[in-house]
Protein backbone atom coordinates (compact mmCIF):
# COMPACT_ATOMS: atom_id res chain seq x y z
CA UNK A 1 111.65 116.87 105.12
CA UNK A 2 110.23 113.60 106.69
CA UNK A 3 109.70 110.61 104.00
CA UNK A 4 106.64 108.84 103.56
CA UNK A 5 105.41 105.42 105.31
CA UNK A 6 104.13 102.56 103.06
CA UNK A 7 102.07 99.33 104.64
CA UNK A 8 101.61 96.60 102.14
CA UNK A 9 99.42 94.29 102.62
CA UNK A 10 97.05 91.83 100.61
CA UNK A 11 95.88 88.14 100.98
CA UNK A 12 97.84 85.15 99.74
CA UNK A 13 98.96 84.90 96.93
CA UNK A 14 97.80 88.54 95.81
CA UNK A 15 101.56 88.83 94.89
CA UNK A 16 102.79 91.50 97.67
CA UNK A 17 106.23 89.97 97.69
CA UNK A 18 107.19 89.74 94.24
CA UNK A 19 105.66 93.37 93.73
CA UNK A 20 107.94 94.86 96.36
CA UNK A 21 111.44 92.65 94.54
CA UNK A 22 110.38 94.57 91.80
CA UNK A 23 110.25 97.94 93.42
CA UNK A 24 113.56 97.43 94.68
CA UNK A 25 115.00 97.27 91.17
CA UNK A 26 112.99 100.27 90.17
CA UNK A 27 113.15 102.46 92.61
CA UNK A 28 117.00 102.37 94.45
CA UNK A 29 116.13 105.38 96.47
CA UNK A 30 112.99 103.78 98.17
CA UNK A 31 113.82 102.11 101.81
CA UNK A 32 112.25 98.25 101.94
CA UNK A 33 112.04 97.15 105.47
CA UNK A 34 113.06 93.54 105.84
CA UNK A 35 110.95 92.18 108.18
CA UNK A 36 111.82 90.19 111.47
CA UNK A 37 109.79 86.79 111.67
CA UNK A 38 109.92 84.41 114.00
CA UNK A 39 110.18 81.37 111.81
CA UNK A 40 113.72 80.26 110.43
CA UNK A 41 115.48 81.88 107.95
CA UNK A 42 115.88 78.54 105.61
CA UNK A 43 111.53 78.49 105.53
CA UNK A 44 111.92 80.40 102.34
CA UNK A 45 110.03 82.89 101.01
CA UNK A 46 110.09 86.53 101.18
CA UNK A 47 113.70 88.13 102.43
CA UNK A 48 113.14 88.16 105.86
CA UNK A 49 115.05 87.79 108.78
CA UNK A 50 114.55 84.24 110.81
CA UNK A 51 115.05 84.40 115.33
CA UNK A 52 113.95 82.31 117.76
CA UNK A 53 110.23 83.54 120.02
CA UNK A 54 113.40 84.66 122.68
CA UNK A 55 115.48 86.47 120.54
CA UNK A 56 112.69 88.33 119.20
CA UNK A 57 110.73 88.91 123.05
CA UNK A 58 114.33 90.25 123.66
CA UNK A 59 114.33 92.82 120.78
CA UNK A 60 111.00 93.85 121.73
CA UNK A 61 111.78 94.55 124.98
CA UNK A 62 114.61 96.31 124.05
CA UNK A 63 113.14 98.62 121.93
CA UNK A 64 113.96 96.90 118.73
CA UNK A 65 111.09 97.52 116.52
CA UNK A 66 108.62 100.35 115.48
CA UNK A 67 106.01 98.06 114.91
CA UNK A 68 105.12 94.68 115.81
CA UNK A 69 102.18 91.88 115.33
CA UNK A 70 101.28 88.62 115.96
CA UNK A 71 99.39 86.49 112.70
CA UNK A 72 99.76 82.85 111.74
CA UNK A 73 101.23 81.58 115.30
CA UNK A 74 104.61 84.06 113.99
CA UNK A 75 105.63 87.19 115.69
CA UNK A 76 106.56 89.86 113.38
CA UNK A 77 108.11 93.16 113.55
CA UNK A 78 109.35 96.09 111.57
CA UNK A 79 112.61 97.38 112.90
CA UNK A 80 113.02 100.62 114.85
CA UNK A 81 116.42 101.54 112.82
CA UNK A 82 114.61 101.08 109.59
CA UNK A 83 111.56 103.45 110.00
CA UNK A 84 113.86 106.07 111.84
CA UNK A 85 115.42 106.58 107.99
CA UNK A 86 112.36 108.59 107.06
CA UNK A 87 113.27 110.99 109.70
CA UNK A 88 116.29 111.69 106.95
CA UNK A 89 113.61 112.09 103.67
CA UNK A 90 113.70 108.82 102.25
CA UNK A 91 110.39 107.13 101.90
CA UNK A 92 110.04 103.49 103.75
CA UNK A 93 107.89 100.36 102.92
CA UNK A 94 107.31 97.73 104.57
CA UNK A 95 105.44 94.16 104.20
CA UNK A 96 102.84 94.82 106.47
CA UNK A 97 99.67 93.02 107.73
CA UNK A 98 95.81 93.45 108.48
CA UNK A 99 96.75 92.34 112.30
CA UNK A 100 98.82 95.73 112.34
CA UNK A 101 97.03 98.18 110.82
CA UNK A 102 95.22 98.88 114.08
CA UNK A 103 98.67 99.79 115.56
CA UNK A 104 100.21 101.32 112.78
CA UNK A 105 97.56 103.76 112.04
CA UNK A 106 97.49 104.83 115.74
CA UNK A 107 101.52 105.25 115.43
CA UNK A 108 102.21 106.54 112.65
CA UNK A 109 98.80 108.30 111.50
CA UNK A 110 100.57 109.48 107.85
CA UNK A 111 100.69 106.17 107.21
CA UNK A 112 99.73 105.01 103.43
CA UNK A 113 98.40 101.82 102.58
CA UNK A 114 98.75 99.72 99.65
CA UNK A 115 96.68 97.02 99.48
CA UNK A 116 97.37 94.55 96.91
CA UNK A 117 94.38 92.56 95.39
CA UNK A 118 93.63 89.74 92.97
CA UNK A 119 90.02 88.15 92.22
CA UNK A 120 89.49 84.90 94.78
CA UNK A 121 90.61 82.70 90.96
CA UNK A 122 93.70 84.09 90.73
CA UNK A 123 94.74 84.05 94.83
CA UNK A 124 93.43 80.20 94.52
CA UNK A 125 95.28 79.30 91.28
CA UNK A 126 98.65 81.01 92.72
CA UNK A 127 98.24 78.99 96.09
CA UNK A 128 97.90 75.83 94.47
CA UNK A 129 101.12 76.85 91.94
CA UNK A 130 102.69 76.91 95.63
CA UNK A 131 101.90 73.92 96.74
CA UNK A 132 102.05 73.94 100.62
CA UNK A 133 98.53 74.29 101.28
CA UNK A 134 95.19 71.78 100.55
CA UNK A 135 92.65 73.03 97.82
CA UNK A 136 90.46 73.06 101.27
CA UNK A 137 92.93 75.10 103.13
CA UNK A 138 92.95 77.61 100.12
CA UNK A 139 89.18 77.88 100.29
CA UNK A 140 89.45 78.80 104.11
CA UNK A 141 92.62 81.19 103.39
CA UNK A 142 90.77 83.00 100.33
CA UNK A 143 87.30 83.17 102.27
CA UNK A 144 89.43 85.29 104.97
CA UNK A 145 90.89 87.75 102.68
CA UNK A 146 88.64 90.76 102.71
CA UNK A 147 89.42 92.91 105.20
CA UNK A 148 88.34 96.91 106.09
CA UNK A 149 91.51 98.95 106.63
CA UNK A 150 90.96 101.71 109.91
CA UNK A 151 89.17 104.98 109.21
CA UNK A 152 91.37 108.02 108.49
CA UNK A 153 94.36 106.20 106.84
CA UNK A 154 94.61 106.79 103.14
CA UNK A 155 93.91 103.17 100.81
CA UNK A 156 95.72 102.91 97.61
CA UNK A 157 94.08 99.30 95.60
CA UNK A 158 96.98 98.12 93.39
CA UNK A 159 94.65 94.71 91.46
CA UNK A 160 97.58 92.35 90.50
CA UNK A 161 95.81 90.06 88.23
CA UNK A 162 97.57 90.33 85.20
CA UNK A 163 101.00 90.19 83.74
CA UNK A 164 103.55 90.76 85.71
CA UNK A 165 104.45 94.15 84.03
CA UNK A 166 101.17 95.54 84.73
CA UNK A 167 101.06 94.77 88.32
CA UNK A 168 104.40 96.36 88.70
CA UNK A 169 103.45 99.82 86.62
CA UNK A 170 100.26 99.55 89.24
CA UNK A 171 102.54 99.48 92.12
CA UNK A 172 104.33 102.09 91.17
CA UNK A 173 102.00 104.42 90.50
CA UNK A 174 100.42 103.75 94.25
CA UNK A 175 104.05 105.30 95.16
CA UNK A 176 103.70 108.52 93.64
CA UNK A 177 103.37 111.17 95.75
CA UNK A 178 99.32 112.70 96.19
CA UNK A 179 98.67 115.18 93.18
CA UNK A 180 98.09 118.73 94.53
């Protein structure tokens, strides 16, 4: 039987990547994707791996990836080997974006969508916690992040806007399979 396909995606600072860390603890059997980004490897961040704009043209080309998107002035993409796994049962997630979710959903149209949210205080708080970005910048960034996700793919909201615990049990529950 054919796993399931996860997109995760969520503004800034909504807490996608620490949500999916914790998944990884809790659920061993569950298939993360680790994205490809073109940005380098020492930037930080989520885990990720870091190539050149070549190296990554070069994968593409090749046939590397099952899905990929441009956002930010970064090429991204989701490798081919990785999503293949569902084809042996075991249910795959990966870090994905709005920019994407046109593609994905044509793709792969089982695809399941969690979309992590927080209210506009707590992306703007987190941001500034960061510290890369201007309190102007944030007000751009947060002013960008609602989004409508295609027609026809199914939506899970996981709100991440409390303790830490809570967001995770939230999560989790977004990855339980559909009641009959």
């Amino acid at each position: 039987m054919k796993g399931r396909l996860f997109a995760v995606v969520g503004p800034s600072g909504a807490g996608k990547d620490t949500l999916i860390d914790a998944v990884r603890a809790a659920r061993p059997d569950l298939v993360i994707a680790r994205r490809v980004i073109t940005r380098p490897a020492s930037a930080g961040g989520e885990d990720f791996e870091g190539v050149s704009l070549l190296q990554f043209t070069a994968r593409k080309q090749a046939g590397g990836f099952a899905l990929d998107w441009k956002a930010h002035g970064l090429c991204y993409g989701i490798p081919a080997e990785t999503l293949a796994r569902r084809d042996a049962g075991h249910d795959v997630l990966f870090n994905g974006s709005r920019a994407a979710l046109d593609s994905a959903a044509r793709l792969f149209p089982d695809l399941s969508v969690i979309r992590v949210t927080a209210p506009s205080a707590v992306l703007t708080e987190r941001l500034l916690a960061r510290g890369r970005e201007t309190r102007d910048e944030i007000a751009a960034r947060i002013s960008r992040a609602s989004y409508d996700i295609p027609q026809g793919l199914s939506v899970t909201d996981v709100v991440n806007d409390g303790p830490l615990e809570q967001g995770i049990a939230r999560f989790l529950a977004a990855l339980q399979p559909a009641s009959a």
